[in-house]
C-alpha atoms as a PDB file:
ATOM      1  CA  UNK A   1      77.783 -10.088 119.961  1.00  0.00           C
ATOM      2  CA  UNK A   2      80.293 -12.861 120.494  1.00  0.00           C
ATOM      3  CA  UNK A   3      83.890 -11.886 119.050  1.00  0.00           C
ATOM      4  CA  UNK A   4      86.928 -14.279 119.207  1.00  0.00           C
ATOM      5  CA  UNK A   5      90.627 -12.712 119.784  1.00  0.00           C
ATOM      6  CA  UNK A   6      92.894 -13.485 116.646  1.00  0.00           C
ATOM      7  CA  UNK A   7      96.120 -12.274 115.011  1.00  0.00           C
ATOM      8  CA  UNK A   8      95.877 -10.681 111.695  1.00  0.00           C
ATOM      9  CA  UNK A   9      99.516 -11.639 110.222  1.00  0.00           C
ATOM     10  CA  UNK A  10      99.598  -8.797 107.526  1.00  0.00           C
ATOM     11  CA  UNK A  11     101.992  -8.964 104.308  1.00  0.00           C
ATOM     12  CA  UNK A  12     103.067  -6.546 102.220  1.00  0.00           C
ATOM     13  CA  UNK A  13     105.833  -8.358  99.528  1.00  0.00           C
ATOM     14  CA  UNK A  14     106.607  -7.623  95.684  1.00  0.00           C
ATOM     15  CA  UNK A  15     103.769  -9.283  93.491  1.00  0.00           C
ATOM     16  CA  UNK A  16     106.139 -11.833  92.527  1.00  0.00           C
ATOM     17  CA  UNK A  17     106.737 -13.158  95.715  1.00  0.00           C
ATOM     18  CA  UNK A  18     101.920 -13.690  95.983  1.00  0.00           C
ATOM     19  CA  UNK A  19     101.797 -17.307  94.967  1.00  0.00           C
ATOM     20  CA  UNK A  20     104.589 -18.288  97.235  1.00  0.00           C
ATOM     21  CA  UNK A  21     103.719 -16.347 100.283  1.00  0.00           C
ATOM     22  CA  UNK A  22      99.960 -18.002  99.529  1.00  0.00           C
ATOM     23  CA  UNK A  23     101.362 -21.362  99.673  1.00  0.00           C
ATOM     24  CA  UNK A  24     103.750 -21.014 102.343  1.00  0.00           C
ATOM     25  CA  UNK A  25     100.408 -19.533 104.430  1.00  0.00           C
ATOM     26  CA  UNK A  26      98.694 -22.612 104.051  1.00  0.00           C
ATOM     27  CA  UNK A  27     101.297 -24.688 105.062  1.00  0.00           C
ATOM     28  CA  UNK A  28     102.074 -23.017 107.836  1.00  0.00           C
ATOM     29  CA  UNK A  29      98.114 -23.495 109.103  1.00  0.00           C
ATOM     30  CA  UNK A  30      96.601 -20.498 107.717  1.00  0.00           C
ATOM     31  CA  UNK A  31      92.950 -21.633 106.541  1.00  0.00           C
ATOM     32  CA  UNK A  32      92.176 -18.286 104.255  1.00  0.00           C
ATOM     33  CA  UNK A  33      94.292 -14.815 103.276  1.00  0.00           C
ATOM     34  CA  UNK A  34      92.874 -11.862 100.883  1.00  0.00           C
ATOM     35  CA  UNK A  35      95.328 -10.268  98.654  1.00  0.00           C
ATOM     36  CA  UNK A  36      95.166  -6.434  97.590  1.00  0.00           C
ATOM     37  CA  UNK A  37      97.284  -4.076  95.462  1.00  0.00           C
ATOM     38  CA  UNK A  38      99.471  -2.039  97.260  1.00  0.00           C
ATOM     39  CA  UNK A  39     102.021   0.862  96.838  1.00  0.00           C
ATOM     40  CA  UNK A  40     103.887   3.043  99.055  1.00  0.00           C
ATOM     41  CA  UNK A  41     107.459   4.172 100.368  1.00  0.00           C
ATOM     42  CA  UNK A  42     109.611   2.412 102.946  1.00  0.00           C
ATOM     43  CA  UNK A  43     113.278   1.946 103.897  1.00  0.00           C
ATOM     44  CA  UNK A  44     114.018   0.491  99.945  1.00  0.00           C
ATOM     45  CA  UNK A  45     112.155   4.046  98.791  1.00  0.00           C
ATOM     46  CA  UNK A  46     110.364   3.800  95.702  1.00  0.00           C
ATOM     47  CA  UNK A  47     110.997   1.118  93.251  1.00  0.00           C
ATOM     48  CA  UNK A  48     111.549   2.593  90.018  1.00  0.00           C
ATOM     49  CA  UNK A  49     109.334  -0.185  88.168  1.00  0.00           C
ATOM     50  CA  UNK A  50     106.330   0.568  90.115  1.00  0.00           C
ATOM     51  CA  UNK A  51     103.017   0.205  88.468  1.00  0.00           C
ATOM     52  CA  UNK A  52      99.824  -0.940  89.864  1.00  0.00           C
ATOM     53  CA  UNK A  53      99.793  -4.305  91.552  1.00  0.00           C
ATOM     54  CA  UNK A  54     104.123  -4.148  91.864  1.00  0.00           C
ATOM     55  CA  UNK A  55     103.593  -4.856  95.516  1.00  0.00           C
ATOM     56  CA  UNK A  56     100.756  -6.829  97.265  1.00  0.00           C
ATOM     57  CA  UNK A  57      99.318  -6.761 100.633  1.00  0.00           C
ATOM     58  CA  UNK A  58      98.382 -10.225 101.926  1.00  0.00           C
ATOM     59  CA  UNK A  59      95.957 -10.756 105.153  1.00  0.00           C
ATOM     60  CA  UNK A  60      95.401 -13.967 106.883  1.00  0.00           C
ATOM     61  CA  UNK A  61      93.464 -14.746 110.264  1.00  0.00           C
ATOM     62  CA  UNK A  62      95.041 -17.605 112.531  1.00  0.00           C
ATOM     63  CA  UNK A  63      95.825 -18.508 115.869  1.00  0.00           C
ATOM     64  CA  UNK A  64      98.678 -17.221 118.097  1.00  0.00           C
ATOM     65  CA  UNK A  65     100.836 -20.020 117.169  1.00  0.00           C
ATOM     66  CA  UNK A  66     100.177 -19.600 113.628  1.00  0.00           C
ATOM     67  CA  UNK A  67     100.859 -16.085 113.581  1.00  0.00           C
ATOM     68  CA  UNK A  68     104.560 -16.930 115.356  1.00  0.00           C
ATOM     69  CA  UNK A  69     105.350 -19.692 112.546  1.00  0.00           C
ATOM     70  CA  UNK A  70     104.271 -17.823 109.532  1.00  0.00           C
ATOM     71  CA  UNK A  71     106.543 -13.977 111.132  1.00  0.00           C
ATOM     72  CA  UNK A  72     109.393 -16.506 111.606  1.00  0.00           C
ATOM     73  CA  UNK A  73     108.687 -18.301 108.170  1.00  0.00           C
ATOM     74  CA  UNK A  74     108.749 -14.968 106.034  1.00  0.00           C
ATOM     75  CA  UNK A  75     111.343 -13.355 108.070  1.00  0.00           C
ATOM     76  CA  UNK A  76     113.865 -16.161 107.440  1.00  0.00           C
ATOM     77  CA  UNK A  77     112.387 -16.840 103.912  1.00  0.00           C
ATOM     78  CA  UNK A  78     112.605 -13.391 102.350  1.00  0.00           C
ATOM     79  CA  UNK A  79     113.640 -10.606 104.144  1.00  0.00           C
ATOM     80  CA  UNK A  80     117.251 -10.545 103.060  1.00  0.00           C
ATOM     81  CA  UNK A  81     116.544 -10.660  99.705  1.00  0.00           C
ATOM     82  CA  UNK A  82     113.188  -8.917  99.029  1.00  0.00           C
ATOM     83  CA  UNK A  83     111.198  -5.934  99.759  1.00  0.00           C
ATOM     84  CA  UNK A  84     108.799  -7.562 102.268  1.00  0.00           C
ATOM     85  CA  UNK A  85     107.682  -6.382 105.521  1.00  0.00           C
ATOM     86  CA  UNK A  86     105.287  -8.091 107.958  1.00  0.00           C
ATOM     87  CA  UNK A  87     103.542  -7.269 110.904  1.00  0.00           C
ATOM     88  CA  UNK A  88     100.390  -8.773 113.587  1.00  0.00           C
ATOM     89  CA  UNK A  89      97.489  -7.049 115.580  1.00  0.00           C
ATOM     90  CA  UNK A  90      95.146  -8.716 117.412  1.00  0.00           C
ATOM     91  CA  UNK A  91      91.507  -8.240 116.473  1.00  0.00           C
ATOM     92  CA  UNK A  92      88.323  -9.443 117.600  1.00  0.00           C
ATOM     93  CA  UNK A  93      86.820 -11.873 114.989  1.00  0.00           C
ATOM     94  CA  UNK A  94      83.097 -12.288 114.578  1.00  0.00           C
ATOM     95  CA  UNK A  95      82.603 -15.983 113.404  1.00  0.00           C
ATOM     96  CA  UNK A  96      86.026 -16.967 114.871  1.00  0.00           C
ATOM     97  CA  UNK A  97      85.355 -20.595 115.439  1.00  0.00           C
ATOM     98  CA  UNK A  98      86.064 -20.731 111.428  1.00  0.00           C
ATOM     99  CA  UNK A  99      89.638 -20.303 112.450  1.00  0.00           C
ATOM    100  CA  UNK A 100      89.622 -22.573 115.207  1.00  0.00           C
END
């Protein structure tokens, strides 16, 4: 089976900040993302408003360059004033010339 390297830029941002981050990932070049509920702990702790869907986890598969833009994007974006984190893998894409 023929794979295709890619970076998965992965997301995880207070629900408020979804239709943004969504936007600013097609912008940037991104051609797709999926968008889960997600909760969990982290440097912040626990916010004491969480319910279900208070954070969401956004995926997107692009090229190299796309990854760079939309880390340096969010970074400078939100990072000083929201509870977002964001971080890339490479994975092996079956069907990757859809994000060529």
């Amino acid at each position: 089976m023929h794979t295709v390297p890619l970076k998965r830029v992965t997301i995880v941002a207070e629900a408020v900040l979804e239709r943004h981050l969504t936007a600013d990932l097609e912008r940037l070049g991104a051609r797709g993302w999926t968008v889960l509920e997600a909760r969990g702990s982290g440097s912040r702790g626990v916010r004491a408003d969480q319910v279900a869907g208070a954070n969401v986890q956004i995926e997107t598969l692009v090229q190299p360059a796309t990854a760079e833009r939309i880390v340096e994007h969010v970074a400078r974006q939100y990072f000083d004033n929201y509870a977002v984190i964001v971080y890339v893998d490479t994975v092996e894409v079956v069907r990757g010339d859809k994000y060529a």
